[in-house]
Structures are given as structure tokens and as C-alpha cells.
C-alpha atoms as a PDB file:
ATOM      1  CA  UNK A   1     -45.445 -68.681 -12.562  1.00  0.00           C
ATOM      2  CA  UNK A   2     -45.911 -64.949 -11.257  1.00  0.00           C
ATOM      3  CA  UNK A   3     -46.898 -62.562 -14.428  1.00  0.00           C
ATOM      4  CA  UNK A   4     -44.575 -59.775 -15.037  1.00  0.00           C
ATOM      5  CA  UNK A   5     -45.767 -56.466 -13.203  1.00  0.00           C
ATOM      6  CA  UNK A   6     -46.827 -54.230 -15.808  1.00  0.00           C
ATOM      7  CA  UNK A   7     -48.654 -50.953 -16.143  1.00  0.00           C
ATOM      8  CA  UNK A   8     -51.303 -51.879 -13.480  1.00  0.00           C
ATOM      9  CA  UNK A   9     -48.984 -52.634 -10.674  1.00  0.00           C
ATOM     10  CA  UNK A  10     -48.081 -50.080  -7.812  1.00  0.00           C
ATOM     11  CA  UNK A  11     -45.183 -50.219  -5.230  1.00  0.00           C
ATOM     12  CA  UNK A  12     -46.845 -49.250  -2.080  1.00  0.00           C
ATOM     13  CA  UNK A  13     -44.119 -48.164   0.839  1.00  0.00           C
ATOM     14  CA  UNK A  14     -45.783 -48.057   4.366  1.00  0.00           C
ATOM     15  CA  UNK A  15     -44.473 -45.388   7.175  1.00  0.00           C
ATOM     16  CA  UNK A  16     -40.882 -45.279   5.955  1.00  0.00           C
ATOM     17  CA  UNK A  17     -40.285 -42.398   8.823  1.00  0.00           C
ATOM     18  CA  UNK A  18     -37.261 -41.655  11.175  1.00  0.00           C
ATOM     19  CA  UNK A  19     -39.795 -42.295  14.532  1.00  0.00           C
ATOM     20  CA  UNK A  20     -39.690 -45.740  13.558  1.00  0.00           C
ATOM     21  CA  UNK A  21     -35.803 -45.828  14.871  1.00  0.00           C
ATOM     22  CA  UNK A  22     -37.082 -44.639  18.344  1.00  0.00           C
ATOM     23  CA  UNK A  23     -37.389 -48.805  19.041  1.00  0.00           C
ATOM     24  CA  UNK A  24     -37.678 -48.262  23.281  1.00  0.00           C
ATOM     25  CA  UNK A  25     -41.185 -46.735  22.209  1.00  0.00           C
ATOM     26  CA  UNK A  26     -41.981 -49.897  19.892  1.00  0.00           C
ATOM     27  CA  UNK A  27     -40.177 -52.655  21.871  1.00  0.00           C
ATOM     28  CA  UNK A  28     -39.727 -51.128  25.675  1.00  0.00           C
ATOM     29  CA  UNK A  29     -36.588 -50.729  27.381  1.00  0.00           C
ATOM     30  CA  UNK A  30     -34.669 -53.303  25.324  1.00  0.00           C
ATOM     31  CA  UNK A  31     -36.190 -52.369  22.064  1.00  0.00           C
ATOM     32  CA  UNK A  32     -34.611 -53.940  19.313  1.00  0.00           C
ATOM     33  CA  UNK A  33     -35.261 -54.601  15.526  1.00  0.00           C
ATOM     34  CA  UNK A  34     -34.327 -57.492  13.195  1.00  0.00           C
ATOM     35  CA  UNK A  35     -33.125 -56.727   9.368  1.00  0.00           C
ATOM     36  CA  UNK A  36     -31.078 -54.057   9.334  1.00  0.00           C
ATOM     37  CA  UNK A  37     -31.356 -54.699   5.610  1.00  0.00           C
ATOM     38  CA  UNK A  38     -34.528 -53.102   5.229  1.00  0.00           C
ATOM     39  CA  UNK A  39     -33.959 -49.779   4.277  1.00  0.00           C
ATOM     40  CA  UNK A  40     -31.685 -50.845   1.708  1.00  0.00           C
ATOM     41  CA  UNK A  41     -34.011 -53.549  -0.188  1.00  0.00           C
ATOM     42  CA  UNK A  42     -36.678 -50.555  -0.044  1.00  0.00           C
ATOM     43  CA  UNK A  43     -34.307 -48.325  -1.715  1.00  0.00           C
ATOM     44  CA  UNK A  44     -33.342 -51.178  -4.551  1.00  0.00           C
ATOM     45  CA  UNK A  45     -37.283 -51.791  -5.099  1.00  0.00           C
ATOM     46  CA  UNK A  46     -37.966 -47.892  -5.085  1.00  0.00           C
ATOM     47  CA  UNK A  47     -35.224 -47.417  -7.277  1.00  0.00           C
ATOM     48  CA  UNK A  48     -36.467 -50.243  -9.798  1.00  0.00           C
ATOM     49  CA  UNK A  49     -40.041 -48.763  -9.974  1.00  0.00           C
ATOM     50  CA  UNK A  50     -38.737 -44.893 -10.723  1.00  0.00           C
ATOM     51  CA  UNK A  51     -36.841 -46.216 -13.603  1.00  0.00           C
ATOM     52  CA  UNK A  52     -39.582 -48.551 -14.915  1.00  0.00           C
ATOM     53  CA  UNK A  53     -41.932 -44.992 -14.544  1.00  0.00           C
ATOM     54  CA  UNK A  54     -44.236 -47.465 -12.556  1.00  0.00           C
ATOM     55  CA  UNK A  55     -46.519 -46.372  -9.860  1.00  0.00           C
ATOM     56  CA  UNK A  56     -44.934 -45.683  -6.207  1.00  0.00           C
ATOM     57  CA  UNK A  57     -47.643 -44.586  -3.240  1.00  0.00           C
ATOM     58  CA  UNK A  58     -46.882 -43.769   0.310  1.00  0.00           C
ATOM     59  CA  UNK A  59     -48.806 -44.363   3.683  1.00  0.00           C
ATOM     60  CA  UNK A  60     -46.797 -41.460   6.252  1.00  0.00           C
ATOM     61  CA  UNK A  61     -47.824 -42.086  10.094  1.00  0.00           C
ATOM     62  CA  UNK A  62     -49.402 -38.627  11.563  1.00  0.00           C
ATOM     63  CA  UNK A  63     -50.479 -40.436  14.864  1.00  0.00           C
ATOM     64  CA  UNK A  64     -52.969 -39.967  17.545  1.00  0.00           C
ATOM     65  CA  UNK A  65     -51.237 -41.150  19.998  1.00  0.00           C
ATOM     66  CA  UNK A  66     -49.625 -38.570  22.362  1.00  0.00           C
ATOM     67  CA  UNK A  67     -46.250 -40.464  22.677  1.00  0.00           C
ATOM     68  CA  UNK A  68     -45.588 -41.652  19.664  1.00  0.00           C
ATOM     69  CA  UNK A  69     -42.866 -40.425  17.767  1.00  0.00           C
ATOM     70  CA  UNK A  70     -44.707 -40.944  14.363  1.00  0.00           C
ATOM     71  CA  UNK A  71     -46.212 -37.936  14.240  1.00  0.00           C
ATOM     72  CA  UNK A  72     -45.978 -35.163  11.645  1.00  0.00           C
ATOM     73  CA  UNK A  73     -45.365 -32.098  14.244  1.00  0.00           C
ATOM     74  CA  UNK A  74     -42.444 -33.908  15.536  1.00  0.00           C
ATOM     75  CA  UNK A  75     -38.766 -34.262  13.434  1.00  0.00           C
ATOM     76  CA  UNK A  76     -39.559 -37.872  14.086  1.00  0.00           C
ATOM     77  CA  UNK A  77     -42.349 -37.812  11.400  1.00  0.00           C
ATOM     78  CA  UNK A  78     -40.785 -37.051   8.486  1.00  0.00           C
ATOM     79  CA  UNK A  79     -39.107 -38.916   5.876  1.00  0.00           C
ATOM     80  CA  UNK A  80     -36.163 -41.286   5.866  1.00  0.00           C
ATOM     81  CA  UNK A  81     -33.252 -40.001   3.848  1.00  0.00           C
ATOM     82  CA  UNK A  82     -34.162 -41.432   0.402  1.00  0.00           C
ATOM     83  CA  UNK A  83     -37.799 -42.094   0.855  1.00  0.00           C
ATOM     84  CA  UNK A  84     -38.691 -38.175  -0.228  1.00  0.00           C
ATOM     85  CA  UNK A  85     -41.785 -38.943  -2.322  1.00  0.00           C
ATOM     86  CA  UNK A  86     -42.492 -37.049  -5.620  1.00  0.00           C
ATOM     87  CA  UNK A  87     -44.442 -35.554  -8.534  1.00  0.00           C
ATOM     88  CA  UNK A  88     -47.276 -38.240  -9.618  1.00  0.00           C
ATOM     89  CA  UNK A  89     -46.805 -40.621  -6.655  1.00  0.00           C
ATOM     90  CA  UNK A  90     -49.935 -41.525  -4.217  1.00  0.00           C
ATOM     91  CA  UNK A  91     -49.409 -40.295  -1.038  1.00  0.00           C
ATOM     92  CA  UNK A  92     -51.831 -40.606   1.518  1.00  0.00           C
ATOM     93  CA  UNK A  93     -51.862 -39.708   5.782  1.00  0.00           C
ATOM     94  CA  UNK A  94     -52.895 -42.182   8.305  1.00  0.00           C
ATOM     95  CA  UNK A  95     -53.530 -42.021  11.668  1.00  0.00           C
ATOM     96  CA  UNK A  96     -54.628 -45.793  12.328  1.00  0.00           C
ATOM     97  CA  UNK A  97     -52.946 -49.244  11.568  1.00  0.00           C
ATOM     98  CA  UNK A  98     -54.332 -49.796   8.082  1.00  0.00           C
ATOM     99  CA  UNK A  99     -53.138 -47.447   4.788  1.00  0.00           C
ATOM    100  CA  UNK A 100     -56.932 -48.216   3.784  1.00  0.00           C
ATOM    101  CA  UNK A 101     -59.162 -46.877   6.666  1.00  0.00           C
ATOM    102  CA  UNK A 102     -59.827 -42.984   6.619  1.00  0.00           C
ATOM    103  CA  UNK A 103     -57.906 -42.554   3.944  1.00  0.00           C
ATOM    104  CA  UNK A 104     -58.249 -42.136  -0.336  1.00  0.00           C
ATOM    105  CA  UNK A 105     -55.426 -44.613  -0.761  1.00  0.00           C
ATOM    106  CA  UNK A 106     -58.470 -47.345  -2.764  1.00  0.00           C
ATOM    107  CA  UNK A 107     -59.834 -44.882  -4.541  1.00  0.00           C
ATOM    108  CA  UNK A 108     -56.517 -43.491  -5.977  1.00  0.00           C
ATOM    109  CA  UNK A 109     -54.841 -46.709  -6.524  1.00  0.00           C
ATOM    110  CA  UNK A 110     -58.225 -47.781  -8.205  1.00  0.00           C
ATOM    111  CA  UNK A 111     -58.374 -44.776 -10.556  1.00  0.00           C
ATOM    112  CA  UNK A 112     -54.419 -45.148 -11.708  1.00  0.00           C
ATOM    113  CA  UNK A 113     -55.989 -48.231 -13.141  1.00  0.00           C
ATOM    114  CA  UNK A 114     -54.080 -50.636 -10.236  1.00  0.00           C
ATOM    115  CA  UNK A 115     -54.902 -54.146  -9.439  1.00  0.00           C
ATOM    116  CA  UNK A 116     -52.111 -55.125  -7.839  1.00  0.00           C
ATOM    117  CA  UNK A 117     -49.958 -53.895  -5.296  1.00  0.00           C
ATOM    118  CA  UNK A 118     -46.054 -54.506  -3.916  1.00  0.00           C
ATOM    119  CA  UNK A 119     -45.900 -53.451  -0.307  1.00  0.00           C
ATOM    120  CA  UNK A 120     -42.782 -52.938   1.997  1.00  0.00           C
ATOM    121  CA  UNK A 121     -41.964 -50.820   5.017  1.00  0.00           C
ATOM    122  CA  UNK A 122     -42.752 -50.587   8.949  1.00  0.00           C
ATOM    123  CA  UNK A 123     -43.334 -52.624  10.944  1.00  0.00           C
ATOM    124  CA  UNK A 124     -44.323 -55.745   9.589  1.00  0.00           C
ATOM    125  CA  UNK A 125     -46.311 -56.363  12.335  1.00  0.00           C
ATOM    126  CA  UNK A 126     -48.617 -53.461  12.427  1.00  0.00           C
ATOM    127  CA  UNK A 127     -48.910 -51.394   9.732  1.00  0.00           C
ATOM    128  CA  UNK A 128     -47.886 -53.595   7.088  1.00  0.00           C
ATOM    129  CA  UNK A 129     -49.615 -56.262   8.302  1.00  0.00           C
ATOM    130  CA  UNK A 130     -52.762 -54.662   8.572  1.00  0.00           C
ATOM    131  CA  UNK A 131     -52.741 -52.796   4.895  1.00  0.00           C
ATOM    132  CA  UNK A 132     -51.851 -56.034   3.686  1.00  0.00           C
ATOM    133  CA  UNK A 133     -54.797 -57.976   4.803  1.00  0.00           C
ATOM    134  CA  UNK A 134     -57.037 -55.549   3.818  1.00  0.00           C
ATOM    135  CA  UNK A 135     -55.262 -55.224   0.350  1.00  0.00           C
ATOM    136  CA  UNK A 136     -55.975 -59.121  -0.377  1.00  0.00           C
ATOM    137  CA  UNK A 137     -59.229 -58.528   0.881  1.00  0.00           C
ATOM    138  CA  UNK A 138     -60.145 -55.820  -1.189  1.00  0.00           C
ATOM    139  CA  UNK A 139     -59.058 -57.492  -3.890  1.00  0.00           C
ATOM    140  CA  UNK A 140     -55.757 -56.238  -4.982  1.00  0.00           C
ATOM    141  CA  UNK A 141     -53.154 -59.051  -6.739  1.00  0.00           C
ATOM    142  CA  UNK A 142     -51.011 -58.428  -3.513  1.00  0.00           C
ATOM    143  CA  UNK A 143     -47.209 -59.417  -3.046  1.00  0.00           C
ATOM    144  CA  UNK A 144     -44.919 -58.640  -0.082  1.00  0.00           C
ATOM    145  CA  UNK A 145     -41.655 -58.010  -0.095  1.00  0.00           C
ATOM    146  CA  UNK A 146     -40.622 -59.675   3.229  1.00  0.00           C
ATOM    147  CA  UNK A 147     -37.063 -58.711   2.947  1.00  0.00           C
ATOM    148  CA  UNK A 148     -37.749 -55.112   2.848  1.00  0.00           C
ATOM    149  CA  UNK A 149     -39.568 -55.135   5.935  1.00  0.00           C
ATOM    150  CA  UNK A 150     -38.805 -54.756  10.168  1.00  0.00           C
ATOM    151  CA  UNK A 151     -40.198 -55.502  13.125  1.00  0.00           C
ATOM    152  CA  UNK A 152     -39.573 -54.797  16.503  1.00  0.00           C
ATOM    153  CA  UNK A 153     -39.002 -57.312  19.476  1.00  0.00           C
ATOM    154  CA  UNK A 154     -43.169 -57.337  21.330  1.00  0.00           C
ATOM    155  CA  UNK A 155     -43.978 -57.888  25.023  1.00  0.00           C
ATOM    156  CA  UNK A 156     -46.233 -60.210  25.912  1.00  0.00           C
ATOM    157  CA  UNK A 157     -49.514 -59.893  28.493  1.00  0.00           C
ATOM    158  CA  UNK A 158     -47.325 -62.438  30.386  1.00  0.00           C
ATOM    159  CA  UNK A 159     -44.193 -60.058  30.108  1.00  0.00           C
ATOM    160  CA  UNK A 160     -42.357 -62.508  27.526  1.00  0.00           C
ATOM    161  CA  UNK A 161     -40.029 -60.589  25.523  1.00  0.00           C
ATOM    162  CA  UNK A 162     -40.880 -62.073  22.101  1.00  0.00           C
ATOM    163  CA  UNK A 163     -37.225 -61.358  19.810  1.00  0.00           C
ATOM    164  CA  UNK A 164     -37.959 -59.183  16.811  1.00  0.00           C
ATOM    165  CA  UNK A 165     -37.154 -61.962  14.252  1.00  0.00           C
ATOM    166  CA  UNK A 166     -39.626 -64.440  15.160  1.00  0.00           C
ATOM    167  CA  UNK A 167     -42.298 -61.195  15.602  1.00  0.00           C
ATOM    168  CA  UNK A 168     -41.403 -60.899  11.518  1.00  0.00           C
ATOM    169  CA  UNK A 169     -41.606 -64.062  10.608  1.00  0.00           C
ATOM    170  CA  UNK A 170     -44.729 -64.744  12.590  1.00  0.00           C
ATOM    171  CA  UNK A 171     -46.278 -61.889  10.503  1.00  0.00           C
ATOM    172  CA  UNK A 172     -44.733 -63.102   7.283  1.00  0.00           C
ATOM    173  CA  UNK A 173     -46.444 -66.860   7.649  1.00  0.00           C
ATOM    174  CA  UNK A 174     -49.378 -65.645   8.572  1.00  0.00           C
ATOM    175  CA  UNK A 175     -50.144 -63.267   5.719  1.00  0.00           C
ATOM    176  CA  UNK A 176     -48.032 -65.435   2.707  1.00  0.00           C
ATOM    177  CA  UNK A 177     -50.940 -67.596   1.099  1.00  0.00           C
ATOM    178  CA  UNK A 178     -53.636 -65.844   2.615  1.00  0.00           C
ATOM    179  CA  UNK A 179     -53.611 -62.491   2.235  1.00  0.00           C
ATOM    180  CA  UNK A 180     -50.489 -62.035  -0.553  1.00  0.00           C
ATOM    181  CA  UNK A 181     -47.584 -63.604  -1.913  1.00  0.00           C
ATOM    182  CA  UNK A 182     -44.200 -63.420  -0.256  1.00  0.00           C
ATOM    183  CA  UNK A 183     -41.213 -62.825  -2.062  1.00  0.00           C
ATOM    184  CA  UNK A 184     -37.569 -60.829  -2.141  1.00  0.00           C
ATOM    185  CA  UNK A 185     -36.961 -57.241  -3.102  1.00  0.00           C
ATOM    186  CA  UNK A 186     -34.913 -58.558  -6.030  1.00  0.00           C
ATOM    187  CA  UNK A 187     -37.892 -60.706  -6.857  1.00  0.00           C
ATOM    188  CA  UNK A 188     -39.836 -58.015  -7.277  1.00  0.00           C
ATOM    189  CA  UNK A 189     -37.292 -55.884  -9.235  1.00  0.00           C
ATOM    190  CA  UNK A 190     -36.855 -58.902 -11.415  1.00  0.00           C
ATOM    191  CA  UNK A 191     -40.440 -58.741 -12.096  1.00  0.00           C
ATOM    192  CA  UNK A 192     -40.611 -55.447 -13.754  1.00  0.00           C
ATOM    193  CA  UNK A 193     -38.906 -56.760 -16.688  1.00  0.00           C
ATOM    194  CA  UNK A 194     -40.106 -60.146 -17.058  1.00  0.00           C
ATOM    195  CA  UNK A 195     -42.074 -63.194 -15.940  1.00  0.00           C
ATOM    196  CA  UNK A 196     -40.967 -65.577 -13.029  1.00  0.00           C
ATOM    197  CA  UNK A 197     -41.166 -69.097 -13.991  1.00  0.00           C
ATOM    198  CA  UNK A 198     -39.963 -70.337 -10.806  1.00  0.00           C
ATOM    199  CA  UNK A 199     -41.897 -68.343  -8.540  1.00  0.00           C
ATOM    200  CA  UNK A 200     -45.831 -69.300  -8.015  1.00  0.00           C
ATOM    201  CA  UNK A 201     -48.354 -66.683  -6.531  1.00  0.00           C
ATOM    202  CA  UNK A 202     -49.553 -68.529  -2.950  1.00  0.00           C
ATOM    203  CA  UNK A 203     -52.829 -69.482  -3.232  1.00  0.00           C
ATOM    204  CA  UNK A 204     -55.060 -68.780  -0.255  1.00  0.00           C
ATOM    205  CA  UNK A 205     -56.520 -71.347   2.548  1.00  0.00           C
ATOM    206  CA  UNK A 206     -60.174 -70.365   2.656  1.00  0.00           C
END
């Protein structure tokens, strides 16, 4: 059984920006993305949390790289339509892969008295990834929604065009049970309001 999330448990979107629909930059000339899906499961979960007055923090992409498009001078940097953040949510600027490094984003989720975070957003591969492993091991109760995540397609050292579905679901196995617990957007919705009896939180390897 998974606990309901009360009081103590924040909904953490990572680099929901319009530079992440520039995919040639992410997956090269044939740059693609799987779950076009995404945006919308965010939105449910986002909605869920503003109506439960929960906690909702943002990561936003200012990057260092020259080229990318996720960076705050550019149009590419802001905000998708939807994801505007407001009065009494976390928001925190990143310039590297994890929402933890350089950042305040511990210290503010630790003094808004949260243990345990719900994390969604772009791209599952990098920057959710990353904040997620570090969120497991810093301790936070940590649960991804997989659902309301993307990745892009990845080229290989050997020039292997890896498709942008397997990239996700590579990224998804490797952090469920180790790092978090997978589960749905509607999963998590359903957990602001009660416990799920037929849902366990993964227990970890090491």
C-alpha cells in the first residue's frame, strides 16, 4: 500500500519550457519524442495539487550551453502555456542536469516541511532522471509519474539512433525501485485523497 500524500508532499515539475519542442537540438536531424501525452498528464497532476492547496515547485532550464534553446534570454526559455508558476510555489533556476546542484531547491522543500516528492517533466532522461536520483538519495519518499514524462530519440557513440520510447523506458526501469516509485498521473491524483491499496512503494536493490 502507498500512504495517501498529505501535507508533507510536493509536486515537483522539471523544465516544463517551450525549448524542449526544438527536438533536432535534443535528438539531431531526425529528432523525435515519444508521449505526446505528457503535457496533458502534467496539467491533470498540476491541476490536482492547486485544488488540494498542496505544494507545487519548479526547476526552469537557464543553460550554459551556447546552443541550447533552454535558456532564459531566448523565447525558447520560458514557460509552456499552462505551466505559469505562482504565489507560494518553489521555484528554483538551474543551469546543470540536476534540480538539486547549485540551487536552494533542498533547503526550500526541507523548510515547507516536505519529505516526499512527485516529479514529472523533461526529459526523462536528463533532467528528470538526474533530480530523481538525487531525490531518493537525499532522502525524499520519491514517486515518478512516468506518464507525464518525454524523452527524445539519443545517438549513440556508434551512431545508433536509439527511438525515443525505449530512451524512456530505459530511464523509467532504471530509476523505479531504486531511486523512486513509478506510477500514473492519475495515480498520483488519486493519492491526494486517499490511500492506494493496490499500489506498493518499490523497494530498492541495494
Amino acid at each position: 500500500m502507498i500512504p495517501a500524500f498529505g501535507a508533507d508532499t510536493a509536486l515537483l515539475l522539471i523544465d516544463v519550457q517551450l525549448g524542449v519542442d526544438v527536438l533536432e537540438h535534443w535528438g539531431g536531424p531526425t529528432g523525435r519524442r515519444n508521449n505526446p501525452d505528457a503535457e496533458s498528464v502534467m496539467l491533470d497532476v498540476l491541476a490536482a495539487w492547486r485544488e488540494a492547496d498542496r505544494q507545487v515547485a519548479f526547476t526552469r532550464h537557464d543553460s550554459r550551453e551556447a546552443a541550447s534553446p533552454l535558456k532564459f534570454a531566448l523565447p525558447t526559455g520560458a514557460q509552456k502555456p499552462g505551466f505559469e508558476t505562482a504565489a507560494g510555489d518553489i521555484v528554483v533556476a538551474k543551469d546543470v542536469n540536476s534540480g538539486f546542484v547549485g540551487t536552494s531547491l533542498e533547503v526550500d522543500l526541507r523548510r515547507r516541511g516536505v519529505n516526499r516528492l512527485v516529479i514529472a517533466g523533461f526529459f526523462t532522461n536528463f533532467c528528470v532522471e538526474t533530480t530523481t536520483r538525487m531525490a531518493g538519495n537525499l532522502g525524499f519518499d520519491t514517486y515518478l509519474v512516468h506518464d507525464g514524462c518525454a524523452a527524445t530519440n539519443r545517438i549513440g557513440p556508434d551512431g545508433v539512433d536509439h527511438d525515443a520510447e525505449l530512451v524512456h523506458q530505459m530511464s523509467v526501469a532504471n530509476l523505479h525501485g531504486e531511486f523512486c516509485t513509478a506510477i500514473t498521473g492519475a495515480e498520483a491524483a488519486s493519492l491526494l485523497t486517499g490511500d492506494a491499496h493496490h499500489l506498493d512503494r518499490a523497494q530498492g536493490n541495494e
